[in-house]
PDB file of N, CA and C in Angstrom:
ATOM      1  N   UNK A   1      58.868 -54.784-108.337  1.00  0.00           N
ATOM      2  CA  UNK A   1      57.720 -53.968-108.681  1.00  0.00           C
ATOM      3  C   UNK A   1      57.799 -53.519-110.134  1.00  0.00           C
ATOM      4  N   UNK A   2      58.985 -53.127-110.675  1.00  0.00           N
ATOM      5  CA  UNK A   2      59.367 -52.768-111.852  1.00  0.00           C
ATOM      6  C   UNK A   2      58.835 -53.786-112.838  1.00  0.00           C
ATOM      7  N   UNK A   3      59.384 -55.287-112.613  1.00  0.00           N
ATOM      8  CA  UNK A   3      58.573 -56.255-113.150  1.00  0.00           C
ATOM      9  C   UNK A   3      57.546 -56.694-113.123  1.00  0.00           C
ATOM     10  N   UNK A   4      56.583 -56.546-112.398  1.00  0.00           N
ATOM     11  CA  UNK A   4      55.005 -56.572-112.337  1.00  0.00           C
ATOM     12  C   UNK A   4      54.540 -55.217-112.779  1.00  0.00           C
ATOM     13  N   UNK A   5      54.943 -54.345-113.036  1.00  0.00           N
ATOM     14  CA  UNK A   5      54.195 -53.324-113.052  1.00  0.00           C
ATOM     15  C   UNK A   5      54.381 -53.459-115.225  1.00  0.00           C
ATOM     16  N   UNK A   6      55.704 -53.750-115.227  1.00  0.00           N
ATOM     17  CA  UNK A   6      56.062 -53.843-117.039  1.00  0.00           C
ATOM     18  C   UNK A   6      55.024 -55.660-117.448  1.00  0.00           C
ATOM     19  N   UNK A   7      54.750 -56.253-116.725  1.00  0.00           N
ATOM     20  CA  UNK A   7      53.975 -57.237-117.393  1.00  0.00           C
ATOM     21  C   UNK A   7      52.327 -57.240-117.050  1.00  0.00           C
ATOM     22  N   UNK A   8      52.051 -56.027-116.472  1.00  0.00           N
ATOM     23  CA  UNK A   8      51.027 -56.093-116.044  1.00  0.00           C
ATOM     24  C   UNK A   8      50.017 -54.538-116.709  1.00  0.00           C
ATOM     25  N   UNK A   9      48.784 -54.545-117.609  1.00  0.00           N
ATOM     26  CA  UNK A   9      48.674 -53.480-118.428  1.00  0.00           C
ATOM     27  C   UNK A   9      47.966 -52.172-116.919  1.00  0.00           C
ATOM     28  N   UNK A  10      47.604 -52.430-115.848  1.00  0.00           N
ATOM     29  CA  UNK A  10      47.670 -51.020-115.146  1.00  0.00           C
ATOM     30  C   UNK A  10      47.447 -52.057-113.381  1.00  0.00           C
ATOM     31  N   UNK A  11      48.838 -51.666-112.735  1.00  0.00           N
ATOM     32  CA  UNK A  11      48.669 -51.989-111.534  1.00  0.00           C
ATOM     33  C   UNK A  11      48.594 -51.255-110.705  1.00  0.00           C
ATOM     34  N   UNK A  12      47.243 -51.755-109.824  1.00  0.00           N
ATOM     35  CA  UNK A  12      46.702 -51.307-108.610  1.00  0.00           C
ATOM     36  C   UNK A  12      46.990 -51.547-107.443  1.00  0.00           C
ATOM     37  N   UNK A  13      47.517 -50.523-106.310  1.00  0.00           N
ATOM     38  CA  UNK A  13      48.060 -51.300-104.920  1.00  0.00           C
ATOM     39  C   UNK A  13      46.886 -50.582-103.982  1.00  0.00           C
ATOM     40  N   UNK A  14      46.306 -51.689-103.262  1.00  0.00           N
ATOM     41  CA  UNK A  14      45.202 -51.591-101.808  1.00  0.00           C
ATOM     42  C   UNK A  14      45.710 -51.189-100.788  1.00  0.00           C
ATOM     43  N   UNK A  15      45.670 -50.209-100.428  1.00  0.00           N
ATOM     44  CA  UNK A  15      46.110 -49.962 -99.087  1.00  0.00           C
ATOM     45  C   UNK A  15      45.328 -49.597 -98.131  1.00  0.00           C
ATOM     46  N   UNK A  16      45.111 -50.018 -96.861  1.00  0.00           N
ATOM     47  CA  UNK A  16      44.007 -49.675 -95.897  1.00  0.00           C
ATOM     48  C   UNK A  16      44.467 -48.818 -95.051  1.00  0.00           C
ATOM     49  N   UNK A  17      45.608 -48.044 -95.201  1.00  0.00           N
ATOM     50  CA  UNK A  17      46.203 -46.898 -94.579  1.00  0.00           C
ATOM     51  C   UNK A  17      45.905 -45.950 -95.104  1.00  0.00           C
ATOM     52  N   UNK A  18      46.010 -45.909 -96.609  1.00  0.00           N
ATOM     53  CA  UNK A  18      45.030 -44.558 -97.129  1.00  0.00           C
ATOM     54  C   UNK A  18      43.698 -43.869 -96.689  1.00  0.00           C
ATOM     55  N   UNK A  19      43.224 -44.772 -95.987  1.00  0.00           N
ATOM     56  CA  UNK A  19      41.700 -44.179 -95.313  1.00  0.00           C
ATOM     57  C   UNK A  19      42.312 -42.598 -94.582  1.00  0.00           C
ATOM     58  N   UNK A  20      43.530 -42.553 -94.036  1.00  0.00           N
ATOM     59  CA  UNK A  20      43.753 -41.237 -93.010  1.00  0.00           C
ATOM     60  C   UNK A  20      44.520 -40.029 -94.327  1.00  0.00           C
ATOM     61  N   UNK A  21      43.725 -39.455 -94.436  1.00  0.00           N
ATOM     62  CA  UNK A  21      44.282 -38.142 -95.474  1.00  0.00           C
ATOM     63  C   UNK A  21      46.209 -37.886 -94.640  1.00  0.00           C
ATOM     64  N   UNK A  22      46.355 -38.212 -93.559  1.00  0.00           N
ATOM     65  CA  UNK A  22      47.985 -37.983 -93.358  1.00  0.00           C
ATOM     66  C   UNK A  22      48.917 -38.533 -94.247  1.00  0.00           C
ATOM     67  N   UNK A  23      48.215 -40.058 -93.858  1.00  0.00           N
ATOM     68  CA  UNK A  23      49.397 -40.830 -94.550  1.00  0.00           C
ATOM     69  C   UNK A  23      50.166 -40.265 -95.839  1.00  0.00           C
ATOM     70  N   UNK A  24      51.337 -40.973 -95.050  1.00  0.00           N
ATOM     71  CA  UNK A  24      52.599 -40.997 -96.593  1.00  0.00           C
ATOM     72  C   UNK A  24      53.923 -41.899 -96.334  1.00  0.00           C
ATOM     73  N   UNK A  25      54.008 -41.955 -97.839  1.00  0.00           N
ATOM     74  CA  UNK A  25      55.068 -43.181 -98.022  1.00  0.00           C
ATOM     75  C   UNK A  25      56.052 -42.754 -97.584  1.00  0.00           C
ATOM     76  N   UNK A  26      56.117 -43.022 -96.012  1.00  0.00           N
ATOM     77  CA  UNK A  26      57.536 -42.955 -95.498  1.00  0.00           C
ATOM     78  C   UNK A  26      58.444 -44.206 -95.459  1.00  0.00           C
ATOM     79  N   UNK A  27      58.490 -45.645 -95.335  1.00  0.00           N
ATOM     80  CA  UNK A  27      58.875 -46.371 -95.690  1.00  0.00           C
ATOM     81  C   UNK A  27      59.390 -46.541 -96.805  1.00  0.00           C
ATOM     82  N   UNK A  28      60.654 -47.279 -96.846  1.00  0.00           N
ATOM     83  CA  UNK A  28      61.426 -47.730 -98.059  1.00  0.00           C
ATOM     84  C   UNK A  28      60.948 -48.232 -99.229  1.00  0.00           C
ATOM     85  N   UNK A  29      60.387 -49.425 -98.692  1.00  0.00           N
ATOM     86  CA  UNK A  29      59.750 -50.177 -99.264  1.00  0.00           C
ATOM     87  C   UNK A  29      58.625 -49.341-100.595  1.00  0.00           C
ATOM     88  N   UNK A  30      57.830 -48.623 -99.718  1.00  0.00           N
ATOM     89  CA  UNK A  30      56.505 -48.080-100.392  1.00  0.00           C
ATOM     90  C   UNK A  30      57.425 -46.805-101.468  1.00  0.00           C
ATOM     91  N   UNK A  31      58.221 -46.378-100.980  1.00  0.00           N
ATOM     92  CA  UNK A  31      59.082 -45.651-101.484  1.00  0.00           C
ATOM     93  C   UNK A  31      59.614 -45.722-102.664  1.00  0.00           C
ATOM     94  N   UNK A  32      59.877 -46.859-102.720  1.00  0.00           N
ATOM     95  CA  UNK A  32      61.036 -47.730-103.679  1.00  0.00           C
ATOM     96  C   UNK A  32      59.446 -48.121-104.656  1.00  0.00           C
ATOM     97  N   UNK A  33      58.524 -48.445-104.629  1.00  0.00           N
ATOM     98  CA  UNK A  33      57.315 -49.430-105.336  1.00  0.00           C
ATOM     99  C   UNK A  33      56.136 -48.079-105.966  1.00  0.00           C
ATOM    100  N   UNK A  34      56.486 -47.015-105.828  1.00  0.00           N
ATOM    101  CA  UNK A  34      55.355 -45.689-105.795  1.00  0.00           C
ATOM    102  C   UNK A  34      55.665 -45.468-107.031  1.00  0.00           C
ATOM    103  N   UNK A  35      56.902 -45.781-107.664  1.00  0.00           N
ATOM    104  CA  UNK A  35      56.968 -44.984-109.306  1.00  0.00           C
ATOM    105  C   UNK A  35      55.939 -46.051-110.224  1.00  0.00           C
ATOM    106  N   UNK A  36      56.348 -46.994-109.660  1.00  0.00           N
ATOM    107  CA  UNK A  36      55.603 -48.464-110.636  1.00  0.00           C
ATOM    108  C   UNK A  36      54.690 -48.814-110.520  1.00  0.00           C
ATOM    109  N   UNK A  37      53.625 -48.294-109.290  1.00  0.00           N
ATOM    110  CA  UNK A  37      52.514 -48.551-109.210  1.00  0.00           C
ATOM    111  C   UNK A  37      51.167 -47.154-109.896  1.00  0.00           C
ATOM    112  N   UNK A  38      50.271 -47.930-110.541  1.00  0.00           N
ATOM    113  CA  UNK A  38      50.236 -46.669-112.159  1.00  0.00           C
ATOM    114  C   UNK A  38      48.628 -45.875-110.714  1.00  0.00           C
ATOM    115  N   UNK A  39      47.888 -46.877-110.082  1.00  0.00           N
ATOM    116  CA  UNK A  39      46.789 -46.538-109.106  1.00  0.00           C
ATOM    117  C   UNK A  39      46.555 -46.857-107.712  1.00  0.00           C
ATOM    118  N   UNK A  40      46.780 -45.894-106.852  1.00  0.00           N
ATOM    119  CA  UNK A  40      46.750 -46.231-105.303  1.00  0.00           C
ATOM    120  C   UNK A  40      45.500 -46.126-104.907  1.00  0.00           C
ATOM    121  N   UNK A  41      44.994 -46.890-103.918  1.00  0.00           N
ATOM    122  CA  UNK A  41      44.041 -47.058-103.246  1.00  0.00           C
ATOM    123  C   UNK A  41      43.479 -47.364-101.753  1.00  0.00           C
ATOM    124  N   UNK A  42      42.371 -46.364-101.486  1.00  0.00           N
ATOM    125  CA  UNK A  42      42.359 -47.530 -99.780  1.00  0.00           C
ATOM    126  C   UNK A  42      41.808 -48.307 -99.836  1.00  0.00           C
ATOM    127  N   UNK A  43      41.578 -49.840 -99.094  1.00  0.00           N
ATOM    128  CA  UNK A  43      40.879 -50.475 -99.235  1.00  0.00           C
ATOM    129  C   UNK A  43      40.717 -51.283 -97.649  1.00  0.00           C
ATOM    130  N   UNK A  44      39.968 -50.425 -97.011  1.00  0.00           N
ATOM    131  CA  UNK A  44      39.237 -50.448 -95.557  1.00  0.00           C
ATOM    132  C   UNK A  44      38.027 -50.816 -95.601  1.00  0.00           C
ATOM    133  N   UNK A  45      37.333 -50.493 -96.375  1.00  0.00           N
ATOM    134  CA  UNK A  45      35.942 -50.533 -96.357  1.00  0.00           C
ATOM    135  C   UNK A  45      34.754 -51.163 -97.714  1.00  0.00           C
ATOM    136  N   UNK A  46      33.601 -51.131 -97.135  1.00  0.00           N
ATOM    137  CA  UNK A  46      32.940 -51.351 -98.388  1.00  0.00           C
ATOM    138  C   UNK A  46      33.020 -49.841 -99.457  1.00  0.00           C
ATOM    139  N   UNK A  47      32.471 -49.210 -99.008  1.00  0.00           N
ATOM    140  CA  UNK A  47      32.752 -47.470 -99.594  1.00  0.00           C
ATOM    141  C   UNK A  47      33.576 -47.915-100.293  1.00  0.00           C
ATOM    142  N   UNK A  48      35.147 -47.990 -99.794  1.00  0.00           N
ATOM    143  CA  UNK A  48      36.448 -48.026-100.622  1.00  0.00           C
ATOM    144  C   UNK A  48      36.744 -48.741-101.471  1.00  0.00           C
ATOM    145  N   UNK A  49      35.987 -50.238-101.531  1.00  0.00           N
ATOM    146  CA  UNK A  49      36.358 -51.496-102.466  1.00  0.00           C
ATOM    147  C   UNK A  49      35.304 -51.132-103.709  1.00  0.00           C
ATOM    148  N   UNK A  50      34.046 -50.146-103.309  1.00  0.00           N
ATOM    149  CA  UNK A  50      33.145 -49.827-103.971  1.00  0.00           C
ATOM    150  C   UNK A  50      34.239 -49.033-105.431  1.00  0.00           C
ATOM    151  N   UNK A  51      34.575 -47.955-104.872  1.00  0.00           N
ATOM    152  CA  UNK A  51      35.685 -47.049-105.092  1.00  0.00           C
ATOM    153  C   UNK A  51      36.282 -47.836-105.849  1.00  0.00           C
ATOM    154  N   UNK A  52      36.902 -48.651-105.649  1.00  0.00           N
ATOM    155  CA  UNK A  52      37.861 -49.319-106.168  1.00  0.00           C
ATOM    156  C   UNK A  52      37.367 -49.847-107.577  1.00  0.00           C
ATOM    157  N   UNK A  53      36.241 -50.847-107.598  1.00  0.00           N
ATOM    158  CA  UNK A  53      35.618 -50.492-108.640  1.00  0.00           C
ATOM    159  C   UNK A  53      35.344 -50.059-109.294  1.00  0.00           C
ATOM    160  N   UNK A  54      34.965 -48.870-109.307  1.00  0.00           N
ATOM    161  CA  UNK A  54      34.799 -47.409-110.256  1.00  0.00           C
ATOM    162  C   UNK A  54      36.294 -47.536-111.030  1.00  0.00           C
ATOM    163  N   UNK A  55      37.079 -47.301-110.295  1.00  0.00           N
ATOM    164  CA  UNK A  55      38.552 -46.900-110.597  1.00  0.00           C
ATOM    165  C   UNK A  55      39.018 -48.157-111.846  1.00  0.00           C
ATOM    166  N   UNK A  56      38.229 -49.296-111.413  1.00  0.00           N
ATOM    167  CA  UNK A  56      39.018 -50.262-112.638  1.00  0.00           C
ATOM    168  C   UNK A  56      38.809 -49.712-113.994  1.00  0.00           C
ATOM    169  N   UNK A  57      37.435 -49.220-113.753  1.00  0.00           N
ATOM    170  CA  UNK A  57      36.715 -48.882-115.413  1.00  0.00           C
ATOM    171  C   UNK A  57      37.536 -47.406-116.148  1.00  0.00           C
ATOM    172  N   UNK A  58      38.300 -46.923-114.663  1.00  0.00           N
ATOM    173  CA  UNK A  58      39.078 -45.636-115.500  1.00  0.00           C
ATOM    174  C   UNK A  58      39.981 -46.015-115.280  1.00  0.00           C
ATOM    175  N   UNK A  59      40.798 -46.529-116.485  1.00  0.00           N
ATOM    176  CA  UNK A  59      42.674 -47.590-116.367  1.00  0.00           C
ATOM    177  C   UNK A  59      43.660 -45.689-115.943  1.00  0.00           C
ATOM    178  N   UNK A  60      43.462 -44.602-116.419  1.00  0.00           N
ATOM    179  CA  UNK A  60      44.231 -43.053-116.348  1.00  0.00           C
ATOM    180  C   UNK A  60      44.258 -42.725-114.583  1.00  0.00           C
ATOM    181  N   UNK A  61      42.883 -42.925-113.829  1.00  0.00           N
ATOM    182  CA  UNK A  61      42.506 -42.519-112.494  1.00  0.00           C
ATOM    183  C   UNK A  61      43.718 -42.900-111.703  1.00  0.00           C
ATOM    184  N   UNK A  62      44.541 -42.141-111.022  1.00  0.00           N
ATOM    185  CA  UNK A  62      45.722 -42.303-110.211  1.00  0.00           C
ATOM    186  C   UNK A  62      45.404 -42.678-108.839  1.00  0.00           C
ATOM    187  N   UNK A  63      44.105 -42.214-108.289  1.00  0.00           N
ATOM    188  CA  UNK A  63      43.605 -42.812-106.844  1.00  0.00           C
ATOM    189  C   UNK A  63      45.012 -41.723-105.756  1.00  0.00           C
ATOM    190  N   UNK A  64      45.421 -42.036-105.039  1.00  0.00           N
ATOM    191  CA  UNK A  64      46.066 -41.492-104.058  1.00  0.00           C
ATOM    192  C   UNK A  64      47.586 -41.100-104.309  1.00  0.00           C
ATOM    193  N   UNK A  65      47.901 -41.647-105.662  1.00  0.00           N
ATOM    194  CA  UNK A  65      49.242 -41.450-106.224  1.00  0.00           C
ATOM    195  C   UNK A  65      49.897 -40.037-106.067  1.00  0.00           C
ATOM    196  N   UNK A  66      48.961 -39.240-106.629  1.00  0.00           N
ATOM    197  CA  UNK A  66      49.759 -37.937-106.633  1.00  0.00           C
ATOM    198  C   UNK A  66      49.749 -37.645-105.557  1.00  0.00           C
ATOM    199  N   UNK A  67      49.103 -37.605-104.386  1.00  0.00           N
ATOM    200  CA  UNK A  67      49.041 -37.064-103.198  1.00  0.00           C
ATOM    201  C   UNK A  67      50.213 -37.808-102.398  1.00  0.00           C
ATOM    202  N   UNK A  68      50.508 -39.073-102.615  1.00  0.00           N
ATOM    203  CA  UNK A  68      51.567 -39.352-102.140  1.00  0.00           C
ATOM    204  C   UNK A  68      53.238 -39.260-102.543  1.00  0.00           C
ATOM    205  N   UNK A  69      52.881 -38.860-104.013  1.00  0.00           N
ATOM    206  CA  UNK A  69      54.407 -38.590-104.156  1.00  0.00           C
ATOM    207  C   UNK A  69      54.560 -37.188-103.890  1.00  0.00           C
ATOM    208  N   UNK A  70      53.511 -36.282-104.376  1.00  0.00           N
ATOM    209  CA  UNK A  70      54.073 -34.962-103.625  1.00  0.00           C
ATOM    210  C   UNK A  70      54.690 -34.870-101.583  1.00  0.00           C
ATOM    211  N   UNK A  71      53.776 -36.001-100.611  1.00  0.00           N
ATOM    212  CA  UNK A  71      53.778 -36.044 -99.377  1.00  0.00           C
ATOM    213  C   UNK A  71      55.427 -36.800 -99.186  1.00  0.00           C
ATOM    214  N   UNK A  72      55.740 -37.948-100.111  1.00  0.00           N
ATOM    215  CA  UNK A  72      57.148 -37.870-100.075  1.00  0.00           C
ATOM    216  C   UNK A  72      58.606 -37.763-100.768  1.00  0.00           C
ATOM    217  N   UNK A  73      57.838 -36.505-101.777  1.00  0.00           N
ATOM    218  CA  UNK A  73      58.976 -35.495-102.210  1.00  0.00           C
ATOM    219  C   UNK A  73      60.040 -36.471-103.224  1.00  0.00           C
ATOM    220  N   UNK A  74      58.486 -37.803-103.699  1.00  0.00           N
ATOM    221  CA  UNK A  74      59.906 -38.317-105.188  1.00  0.00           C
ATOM    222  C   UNK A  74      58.578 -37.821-106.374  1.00  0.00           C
ATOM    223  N   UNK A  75      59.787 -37.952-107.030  1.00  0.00           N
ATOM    224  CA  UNK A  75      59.641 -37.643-108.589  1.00  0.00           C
ATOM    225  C   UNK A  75      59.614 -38.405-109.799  1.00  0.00           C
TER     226      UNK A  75
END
């Protein structure tokens, strides 16, 4: 992730689990990939891919990022 995220100028990860305001990166995996990914997203729906769109045109927009690193307590 470290390496896609350094050759890549702002990466975006889809997630269709974000639709539930609970979720959080409890997994390793998502865990380990949350510092390097610069915009989180859900992507369930038309709404959301709509969303998603918007979000390309603002490269700064974090999408679900902060909400998930505060939900699993990295830094």
């Amino acid at each position: 992730m470290e390496r896609l995220h350094l050759s890549s100028r702002h990466l975006i990860w889809i997630n269709p689990l974000l639709r539930w305001d609970g979720f959080a990166a409890k997994a390793q995996g998502i865990r380990t990939m949350l510092p390097h990914v610069d915009t989180f997203r859900a992507g369930h729906s038309i709404e959301s891919l709509e969303a998603l769109a918007d979000a390309i045109s603002r490269p700064h927009d974090p999408g679900e990022k902060i909400r998930l690193l505060k939900a699993s307590q990295i830094s």
